[in-house]
Protein backbone atom coordinates (compact mmCIF):
# COMPACT_ATOMS: atom_id res chain seq x y z
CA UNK A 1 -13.98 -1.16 8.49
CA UNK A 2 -10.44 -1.67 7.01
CA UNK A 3 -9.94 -4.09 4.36
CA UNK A 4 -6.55 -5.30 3.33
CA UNK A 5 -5.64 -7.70 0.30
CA UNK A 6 -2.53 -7.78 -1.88
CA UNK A 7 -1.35 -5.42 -4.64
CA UNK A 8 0.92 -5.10 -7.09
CA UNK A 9 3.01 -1.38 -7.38
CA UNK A 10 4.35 -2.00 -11.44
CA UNK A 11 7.66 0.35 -11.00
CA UNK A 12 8.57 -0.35 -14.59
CA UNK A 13 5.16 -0.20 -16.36
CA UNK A 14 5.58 -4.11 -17.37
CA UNK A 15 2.22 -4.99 -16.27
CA UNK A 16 0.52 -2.11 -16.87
CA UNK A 17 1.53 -2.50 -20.69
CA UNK A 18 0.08 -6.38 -20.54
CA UNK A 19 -3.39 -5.90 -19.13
CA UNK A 20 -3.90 -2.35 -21.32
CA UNK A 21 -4.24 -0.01 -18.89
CA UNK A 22 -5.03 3.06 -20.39
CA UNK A 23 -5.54 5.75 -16.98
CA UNK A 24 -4.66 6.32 -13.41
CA UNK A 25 -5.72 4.62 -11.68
CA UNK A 26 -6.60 1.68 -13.25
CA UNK A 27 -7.12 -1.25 -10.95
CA UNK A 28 -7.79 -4.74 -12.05
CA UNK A 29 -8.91 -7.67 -9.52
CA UNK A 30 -7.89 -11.80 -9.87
CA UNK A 31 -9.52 -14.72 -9.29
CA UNK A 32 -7.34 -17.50 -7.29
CA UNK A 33 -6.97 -18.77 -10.72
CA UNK A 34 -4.88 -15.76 -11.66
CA UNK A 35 -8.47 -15.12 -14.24
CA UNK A 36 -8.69 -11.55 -14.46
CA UNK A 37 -12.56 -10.96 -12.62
CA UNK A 38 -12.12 -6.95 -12.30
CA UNK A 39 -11.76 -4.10 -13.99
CA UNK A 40 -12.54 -0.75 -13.21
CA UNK A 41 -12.75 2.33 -10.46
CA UNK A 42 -11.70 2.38 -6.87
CA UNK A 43 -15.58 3.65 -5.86
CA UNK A 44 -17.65 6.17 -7.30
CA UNK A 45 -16.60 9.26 -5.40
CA UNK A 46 -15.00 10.83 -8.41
CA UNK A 47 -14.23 14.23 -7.78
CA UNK A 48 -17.29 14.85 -5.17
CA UNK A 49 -17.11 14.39 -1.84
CA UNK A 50 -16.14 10.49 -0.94
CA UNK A 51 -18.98 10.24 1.51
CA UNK A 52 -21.43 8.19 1.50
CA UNK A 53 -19.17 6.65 -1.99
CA UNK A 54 -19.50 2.77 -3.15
CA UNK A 55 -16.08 0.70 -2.35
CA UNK A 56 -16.37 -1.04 -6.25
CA UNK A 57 -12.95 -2.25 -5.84
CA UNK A 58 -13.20 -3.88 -2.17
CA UNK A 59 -16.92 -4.89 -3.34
CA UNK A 60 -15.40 -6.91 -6.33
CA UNK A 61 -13.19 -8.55 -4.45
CA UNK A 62 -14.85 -9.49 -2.12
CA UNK A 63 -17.28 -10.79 -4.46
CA UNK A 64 -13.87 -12.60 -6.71
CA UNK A 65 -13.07 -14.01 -2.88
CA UNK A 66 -16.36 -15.50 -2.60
CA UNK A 67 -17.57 -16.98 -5.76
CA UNK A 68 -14.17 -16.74 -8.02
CA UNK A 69 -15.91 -14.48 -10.39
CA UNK A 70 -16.45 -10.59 -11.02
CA UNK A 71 -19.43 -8.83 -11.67
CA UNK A 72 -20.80 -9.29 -15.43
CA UNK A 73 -21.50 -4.86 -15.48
CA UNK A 74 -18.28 -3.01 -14.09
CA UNK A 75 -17.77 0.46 -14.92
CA UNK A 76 -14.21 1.54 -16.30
CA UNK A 77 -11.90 3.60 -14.35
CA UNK A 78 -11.48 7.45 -15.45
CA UNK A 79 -8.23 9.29 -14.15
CA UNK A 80 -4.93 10.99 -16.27
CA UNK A 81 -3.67 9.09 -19.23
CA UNK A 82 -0.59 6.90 -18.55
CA UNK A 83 2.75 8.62 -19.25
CA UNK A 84 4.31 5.62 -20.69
CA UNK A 85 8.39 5.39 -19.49
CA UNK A 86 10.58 4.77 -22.37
């Protein structure tokens, strides 16, 4: 099953420096309030194998689509630090 809902690619960092984002990726998830509901990790494949994986992110949103709010426990994203653009 193929999900699709809109995204935001931050070409000049802008955003990225607003919400704290602190890895890649870091993916964060509104409300239709523009209320931030999610923060965290695509799934939990990591660097295993991404069978058999949760979809946190699609899960969130779906959830955010639902009932306008995010799960209370979310678990942060892990990736590279952010090499910031002058």
């Amino acid at each position: 099953m193929q999900t699709s809902f809109p995204y935001l690619i931050d070409k000049d960092q802008s955003v990225a420096k607003q919400y704290g984002a602190v890895c890649t990726p870091d993916f964060f998830g509104f409300n239709n309030k523009g209320e931030l509901q999610y923060r965290g990790r695509l799934d939990d494949a990591r660097m295993e194998s991404a069978e058999n994986r949760v979809p946190e992110l699609i899960n969130a949103m779906r959830l955010i689509a639902e009932t306008g709010q995010g799960l209370k426990q979310q678990t942060p994203s892990m990736g590279c630090s952010i090499k910031w653009r002058d």
